[in-house]
N, C-alpha and C. Protein backbone atom coordinates (compact mmCIF):
# COMPACT_ATOMS: atom_id res chain seq x y z
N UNK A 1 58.93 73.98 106.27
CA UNK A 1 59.67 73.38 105.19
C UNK A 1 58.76 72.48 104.38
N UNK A 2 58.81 72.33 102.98
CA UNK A 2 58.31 71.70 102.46
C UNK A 2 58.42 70.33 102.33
N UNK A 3 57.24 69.49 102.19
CA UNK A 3 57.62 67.74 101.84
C UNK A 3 57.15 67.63 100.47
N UNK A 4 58.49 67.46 99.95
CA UNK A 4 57.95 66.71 98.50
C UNK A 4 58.18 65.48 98.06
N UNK A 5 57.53 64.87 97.65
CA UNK A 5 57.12 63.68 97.40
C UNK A 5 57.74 63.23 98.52
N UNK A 6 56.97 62.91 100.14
CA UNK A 6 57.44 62.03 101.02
C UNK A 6 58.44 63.02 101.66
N UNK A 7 59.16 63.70 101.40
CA UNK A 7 60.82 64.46 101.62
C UNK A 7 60.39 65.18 102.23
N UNK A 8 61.38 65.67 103.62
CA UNK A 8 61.53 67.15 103.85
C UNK A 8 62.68 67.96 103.39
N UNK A 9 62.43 69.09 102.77
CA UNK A 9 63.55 69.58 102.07
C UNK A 9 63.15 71.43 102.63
N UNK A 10 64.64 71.21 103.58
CA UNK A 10 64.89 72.11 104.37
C UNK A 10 65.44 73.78 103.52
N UNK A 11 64.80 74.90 103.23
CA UNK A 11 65.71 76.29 102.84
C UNK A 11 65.06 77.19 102.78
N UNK A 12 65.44 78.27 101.41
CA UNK A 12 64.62 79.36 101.34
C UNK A 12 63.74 78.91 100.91
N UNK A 13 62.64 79.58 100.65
CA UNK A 13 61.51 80.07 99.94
C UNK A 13 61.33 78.69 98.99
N UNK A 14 61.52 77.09 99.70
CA UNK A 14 61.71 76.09 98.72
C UNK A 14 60.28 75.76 97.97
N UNK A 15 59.67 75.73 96.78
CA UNK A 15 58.90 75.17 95.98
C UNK A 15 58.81 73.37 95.80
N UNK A 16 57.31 73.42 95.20
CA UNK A 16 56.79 71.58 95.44
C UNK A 16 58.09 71.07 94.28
N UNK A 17 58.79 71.89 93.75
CA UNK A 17 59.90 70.56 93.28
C UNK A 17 61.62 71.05 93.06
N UNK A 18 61.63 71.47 94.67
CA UNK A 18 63.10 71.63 95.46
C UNK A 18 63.37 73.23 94.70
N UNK A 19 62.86 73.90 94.03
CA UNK A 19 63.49 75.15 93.58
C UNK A 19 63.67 76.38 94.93
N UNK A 20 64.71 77.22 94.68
CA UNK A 20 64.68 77.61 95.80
C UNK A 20 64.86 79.04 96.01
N UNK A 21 65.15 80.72 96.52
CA UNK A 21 65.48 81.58 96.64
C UNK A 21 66.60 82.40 95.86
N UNK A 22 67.76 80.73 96.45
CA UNK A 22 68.94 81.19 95.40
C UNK A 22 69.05 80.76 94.53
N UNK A 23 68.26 79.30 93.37
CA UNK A 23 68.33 78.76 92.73
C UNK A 23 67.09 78.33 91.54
N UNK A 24 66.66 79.46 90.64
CA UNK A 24 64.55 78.85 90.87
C UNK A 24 64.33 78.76 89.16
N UNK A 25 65.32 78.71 88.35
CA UNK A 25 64.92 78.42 86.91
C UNK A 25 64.01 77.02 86.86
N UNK A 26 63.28 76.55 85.51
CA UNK A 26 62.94 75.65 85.15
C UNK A 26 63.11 74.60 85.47
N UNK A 27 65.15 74.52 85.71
CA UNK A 27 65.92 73.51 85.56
C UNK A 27 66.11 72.94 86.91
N UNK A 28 66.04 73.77 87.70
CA UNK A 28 66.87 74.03 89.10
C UNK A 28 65.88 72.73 90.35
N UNK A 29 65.72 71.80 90.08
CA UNK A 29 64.52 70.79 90.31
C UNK A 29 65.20 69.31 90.86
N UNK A 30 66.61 69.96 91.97
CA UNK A 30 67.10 68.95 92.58
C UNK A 30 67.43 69.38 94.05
N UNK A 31 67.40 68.26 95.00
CA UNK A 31 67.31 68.34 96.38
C UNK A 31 69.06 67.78 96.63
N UNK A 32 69.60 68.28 97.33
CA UNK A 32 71.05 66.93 97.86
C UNK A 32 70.86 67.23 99.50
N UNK A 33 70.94 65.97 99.94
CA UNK A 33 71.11 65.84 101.27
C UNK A 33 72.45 65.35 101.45
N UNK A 34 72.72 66.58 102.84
CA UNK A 34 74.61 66.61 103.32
C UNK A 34 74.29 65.88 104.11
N UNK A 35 75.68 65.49 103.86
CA UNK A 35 76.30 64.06 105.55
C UNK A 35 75.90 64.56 106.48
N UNK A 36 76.52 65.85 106.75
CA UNK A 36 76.83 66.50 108.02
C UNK A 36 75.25 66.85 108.96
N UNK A 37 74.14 66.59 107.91
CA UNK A 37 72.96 66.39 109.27
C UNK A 37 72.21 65.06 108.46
N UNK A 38 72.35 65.25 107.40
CA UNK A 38 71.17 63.51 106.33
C UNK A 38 69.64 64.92 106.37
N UNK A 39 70.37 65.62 106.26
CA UNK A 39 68.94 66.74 105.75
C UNK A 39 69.02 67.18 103.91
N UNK A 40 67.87 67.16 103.31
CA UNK A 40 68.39 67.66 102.15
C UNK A 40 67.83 68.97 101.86
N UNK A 41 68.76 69.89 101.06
CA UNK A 41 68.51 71.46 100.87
C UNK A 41 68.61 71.46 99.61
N UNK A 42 68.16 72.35 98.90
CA UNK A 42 68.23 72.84 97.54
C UNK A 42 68.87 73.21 97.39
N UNK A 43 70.37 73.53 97.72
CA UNK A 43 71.73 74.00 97.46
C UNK A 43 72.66 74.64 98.64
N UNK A 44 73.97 74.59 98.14
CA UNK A 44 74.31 75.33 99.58
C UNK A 44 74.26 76.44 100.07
N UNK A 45 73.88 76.90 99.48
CA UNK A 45 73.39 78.83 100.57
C UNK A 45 71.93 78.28 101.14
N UNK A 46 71.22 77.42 100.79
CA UNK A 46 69.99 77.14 101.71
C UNK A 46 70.77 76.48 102.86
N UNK A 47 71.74 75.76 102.76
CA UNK A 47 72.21 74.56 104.15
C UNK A 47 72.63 76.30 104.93
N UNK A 48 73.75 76.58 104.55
CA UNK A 48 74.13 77.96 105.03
C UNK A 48 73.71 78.97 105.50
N UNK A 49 72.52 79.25 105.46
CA UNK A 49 71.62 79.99 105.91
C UNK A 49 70.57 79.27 107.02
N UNK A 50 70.59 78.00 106.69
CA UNK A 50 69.43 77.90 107.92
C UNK A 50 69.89 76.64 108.53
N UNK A 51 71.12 75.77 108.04
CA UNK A 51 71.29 75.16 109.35
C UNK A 51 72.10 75.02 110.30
N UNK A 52 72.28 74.91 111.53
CA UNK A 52 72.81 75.54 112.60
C UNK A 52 74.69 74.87 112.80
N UNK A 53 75.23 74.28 111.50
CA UNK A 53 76.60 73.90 112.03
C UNK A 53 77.24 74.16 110.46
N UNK A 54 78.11 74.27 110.40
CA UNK A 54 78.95 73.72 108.83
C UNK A 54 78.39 73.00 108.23
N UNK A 55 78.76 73.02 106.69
CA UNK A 55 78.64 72.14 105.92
C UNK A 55 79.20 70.89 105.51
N UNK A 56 79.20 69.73 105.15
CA UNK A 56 80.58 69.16 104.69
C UNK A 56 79.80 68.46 103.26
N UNK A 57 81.11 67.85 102.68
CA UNK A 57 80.85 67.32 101.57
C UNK A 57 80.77 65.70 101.73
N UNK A 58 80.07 65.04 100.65
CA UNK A 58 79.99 63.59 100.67
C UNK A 58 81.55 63.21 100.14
N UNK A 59 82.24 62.15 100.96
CA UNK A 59 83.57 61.46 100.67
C UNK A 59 83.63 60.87 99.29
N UNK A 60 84.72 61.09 98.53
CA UNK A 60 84.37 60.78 97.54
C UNK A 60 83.84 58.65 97.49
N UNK A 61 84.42 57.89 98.80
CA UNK A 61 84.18 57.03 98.76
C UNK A 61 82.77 56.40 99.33
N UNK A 62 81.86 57.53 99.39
CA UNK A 62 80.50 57.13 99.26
C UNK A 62 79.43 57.27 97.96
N UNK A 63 79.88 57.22 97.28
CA UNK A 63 79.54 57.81 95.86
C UNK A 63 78.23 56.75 95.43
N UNK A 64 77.90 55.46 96.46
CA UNK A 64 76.84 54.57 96.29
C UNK A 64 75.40 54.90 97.16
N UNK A 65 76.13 56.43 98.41
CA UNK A 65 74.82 56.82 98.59
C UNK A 65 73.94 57.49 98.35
N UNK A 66 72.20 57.00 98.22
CA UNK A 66 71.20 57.81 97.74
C UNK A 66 71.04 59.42 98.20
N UNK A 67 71.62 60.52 98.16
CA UNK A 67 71.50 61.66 98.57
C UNK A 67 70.82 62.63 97.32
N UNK A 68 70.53 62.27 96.19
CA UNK A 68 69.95 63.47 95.74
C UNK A 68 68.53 63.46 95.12
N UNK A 69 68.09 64.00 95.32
CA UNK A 69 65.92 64.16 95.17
C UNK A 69 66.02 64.74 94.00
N UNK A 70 65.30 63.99 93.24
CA UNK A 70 64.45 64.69 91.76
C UNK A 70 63.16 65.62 92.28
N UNK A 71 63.30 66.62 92.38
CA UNK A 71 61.93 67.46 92.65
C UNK A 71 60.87 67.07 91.67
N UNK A 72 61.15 66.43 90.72
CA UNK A 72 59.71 66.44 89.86
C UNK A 72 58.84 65.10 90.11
N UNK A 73 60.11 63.93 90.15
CA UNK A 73 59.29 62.64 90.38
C UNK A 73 59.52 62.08 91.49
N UNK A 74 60.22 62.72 92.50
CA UNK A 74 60.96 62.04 94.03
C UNK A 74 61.78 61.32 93.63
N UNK A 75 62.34 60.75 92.95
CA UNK A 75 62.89 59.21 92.80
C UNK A 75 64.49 60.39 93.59
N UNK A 76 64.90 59.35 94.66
CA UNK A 76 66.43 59.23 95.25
C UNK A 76 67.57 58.69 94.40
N UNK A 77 68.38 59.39 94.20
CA UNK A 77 69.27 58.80 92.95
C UNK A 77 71.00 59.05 94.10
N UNK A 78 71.77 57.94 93.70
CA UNK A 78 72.80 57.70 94.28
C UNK A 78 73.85 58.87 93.68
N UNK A 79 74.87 59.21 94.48
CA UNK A 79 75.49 60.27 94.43
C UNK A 79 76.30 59.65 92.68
N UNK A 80 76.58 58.40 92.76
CA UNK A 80 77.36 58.40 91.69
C UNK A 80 76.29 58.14 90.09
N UNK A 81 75.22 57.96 90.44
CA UNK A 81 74.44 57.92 89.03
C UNK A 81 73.89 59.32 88.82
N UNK A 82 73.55 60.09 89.84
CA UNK A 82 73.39 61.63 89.57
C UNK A 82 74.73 61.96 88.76
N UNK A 83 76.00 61.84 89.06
CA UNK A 83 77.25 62.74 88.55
C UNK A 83 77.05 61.98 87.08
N UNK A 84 76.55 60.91 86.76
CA UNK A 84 76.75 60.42 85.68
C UNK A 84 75.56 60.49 84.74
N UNK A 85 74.41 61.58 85.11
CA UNK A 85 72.92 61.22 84.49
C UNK A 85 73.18 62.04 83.42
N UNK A 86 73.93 63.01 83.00
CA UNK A 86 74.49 64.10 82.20
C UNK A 86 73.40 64.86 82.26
N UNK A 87 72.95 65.31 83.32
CA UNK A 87 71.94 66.59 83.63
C UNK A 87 70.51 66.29 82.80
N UNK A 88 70.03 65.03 83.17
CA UNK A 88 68.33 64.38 83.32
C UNK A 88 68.13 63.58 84.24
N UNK A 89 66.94 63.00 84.55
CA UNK A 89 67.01 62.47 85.57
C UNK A 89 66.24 61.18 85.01
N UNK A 90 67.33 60.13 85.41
CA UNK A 90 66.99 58.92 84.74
C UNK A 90 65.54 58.31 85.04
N UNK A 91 65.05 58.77 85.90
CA UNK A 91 63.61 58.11 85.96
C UNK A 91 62.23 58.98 85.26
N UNK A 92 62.49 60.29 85.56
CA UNK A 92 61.43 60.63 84.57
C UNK A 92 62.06 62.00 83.85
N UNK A 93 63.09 61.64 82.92
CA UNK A 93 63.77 62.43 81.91
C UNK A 93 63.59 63.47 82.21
N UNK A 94 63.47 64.43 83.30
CA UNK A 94 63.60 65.72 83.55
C UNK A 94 64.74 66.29 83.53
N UNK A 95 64.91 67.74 82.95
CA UNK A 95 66.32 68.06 82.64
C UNK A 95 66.46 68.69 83.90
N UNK A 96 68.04 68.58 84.41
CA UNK A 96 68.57 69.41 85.74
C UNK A 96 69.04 70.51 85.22
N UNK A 97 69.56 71.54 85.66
CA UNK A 97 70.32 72.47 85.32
C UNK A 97 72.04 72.04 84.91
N UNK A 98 72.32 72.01 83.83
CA UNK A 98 73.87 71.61 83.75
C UNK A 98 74.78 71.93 84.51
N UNK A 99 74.62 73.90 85.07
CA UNK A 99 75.11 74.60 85.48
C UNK A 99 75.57 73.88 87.00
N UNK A 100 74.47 73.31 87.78
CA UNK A 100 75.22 72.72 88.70
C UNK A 100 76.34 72.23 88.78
N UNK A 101 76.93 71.57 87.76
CA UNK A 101 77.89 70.84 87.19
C UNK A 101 79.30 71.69 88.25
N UNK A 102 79.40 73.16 88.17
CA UNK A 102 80.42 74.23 88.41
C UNK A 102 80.25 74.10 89.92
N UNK A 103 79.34 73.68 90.96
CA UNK A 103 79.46 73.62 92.19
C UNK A 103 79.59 72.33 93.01
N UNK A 104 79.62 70.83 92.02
CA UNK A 104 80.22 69.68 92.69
C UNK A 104 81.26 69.95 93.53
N UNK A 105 82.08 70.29 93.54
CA UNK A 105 82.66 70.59 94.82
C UNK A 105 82.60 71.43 95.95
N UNK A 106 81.04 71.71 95.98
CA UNK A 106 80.67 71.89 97.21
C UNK A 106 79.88 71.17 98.39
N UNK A 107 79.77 70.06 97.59
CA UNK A 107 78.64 68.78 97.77
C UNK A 107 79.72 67.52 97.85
N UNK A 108 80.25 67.18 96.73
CA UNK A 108 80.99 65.83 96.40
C UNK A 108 82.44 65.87 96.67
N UNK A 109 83.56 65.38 97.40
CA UNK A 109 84.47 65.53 97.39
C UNK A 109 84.97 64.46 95.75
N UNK A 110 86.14 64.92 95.71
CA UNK A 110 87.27 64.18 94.64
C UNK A 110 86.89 65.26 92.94
């Protein structure tokens, strides 16, 4: 598995800035780490495929913890300033994929 910046970021075929097998455009340059191990994957068919229990989602009343990796600059961004960065990443203006936007509820509850 790869370490980027500092990180281990557990899946497929993951690249130095979280892109992954099922996920590998330009954009696609974010890590989220699930509750259910504090591991972070490049999306959920990487958790699903390689780690050994279910998935679960973050409560919506943790929304102050750091779970998601900027693949480009490392910086850890809190679950609730990621939902609110409108797809850049506030520390070094890298664009995310918007498209993620359609699978928050596989990650974030509420």
């Amino acid at each position: 598995m790869p370490i980027i910046h500092g990180t281990e970021v557990h899946g497929v075929e993951v690249d130095a800035e979280t892109r992954c097998s099922h996920y590998d455009t330009e954009r696609d340059v974010i890590a989220i780490q699930f509750p259910c191990c504090n591991e972070y994957y490049p999306c959920f068919r990487c958790h699903d495929e390689v780690a050994d229990h279910p998935r679960e989602t973050w409560p919506e009343n943790q929304r102050d913890a750091e779970a998601v990796l900027c693949g480009v600059c490392g910086s850890e961004l809190a679950i609730a300033e990621y939902l609110s960065c409108e797809s850049q990443c506030p520390e070094c203006d890298t664009d995310f994929n918007p498209g993620c936007a359609n699978h928050y509820h596989l990650y974030f509850d509420g």
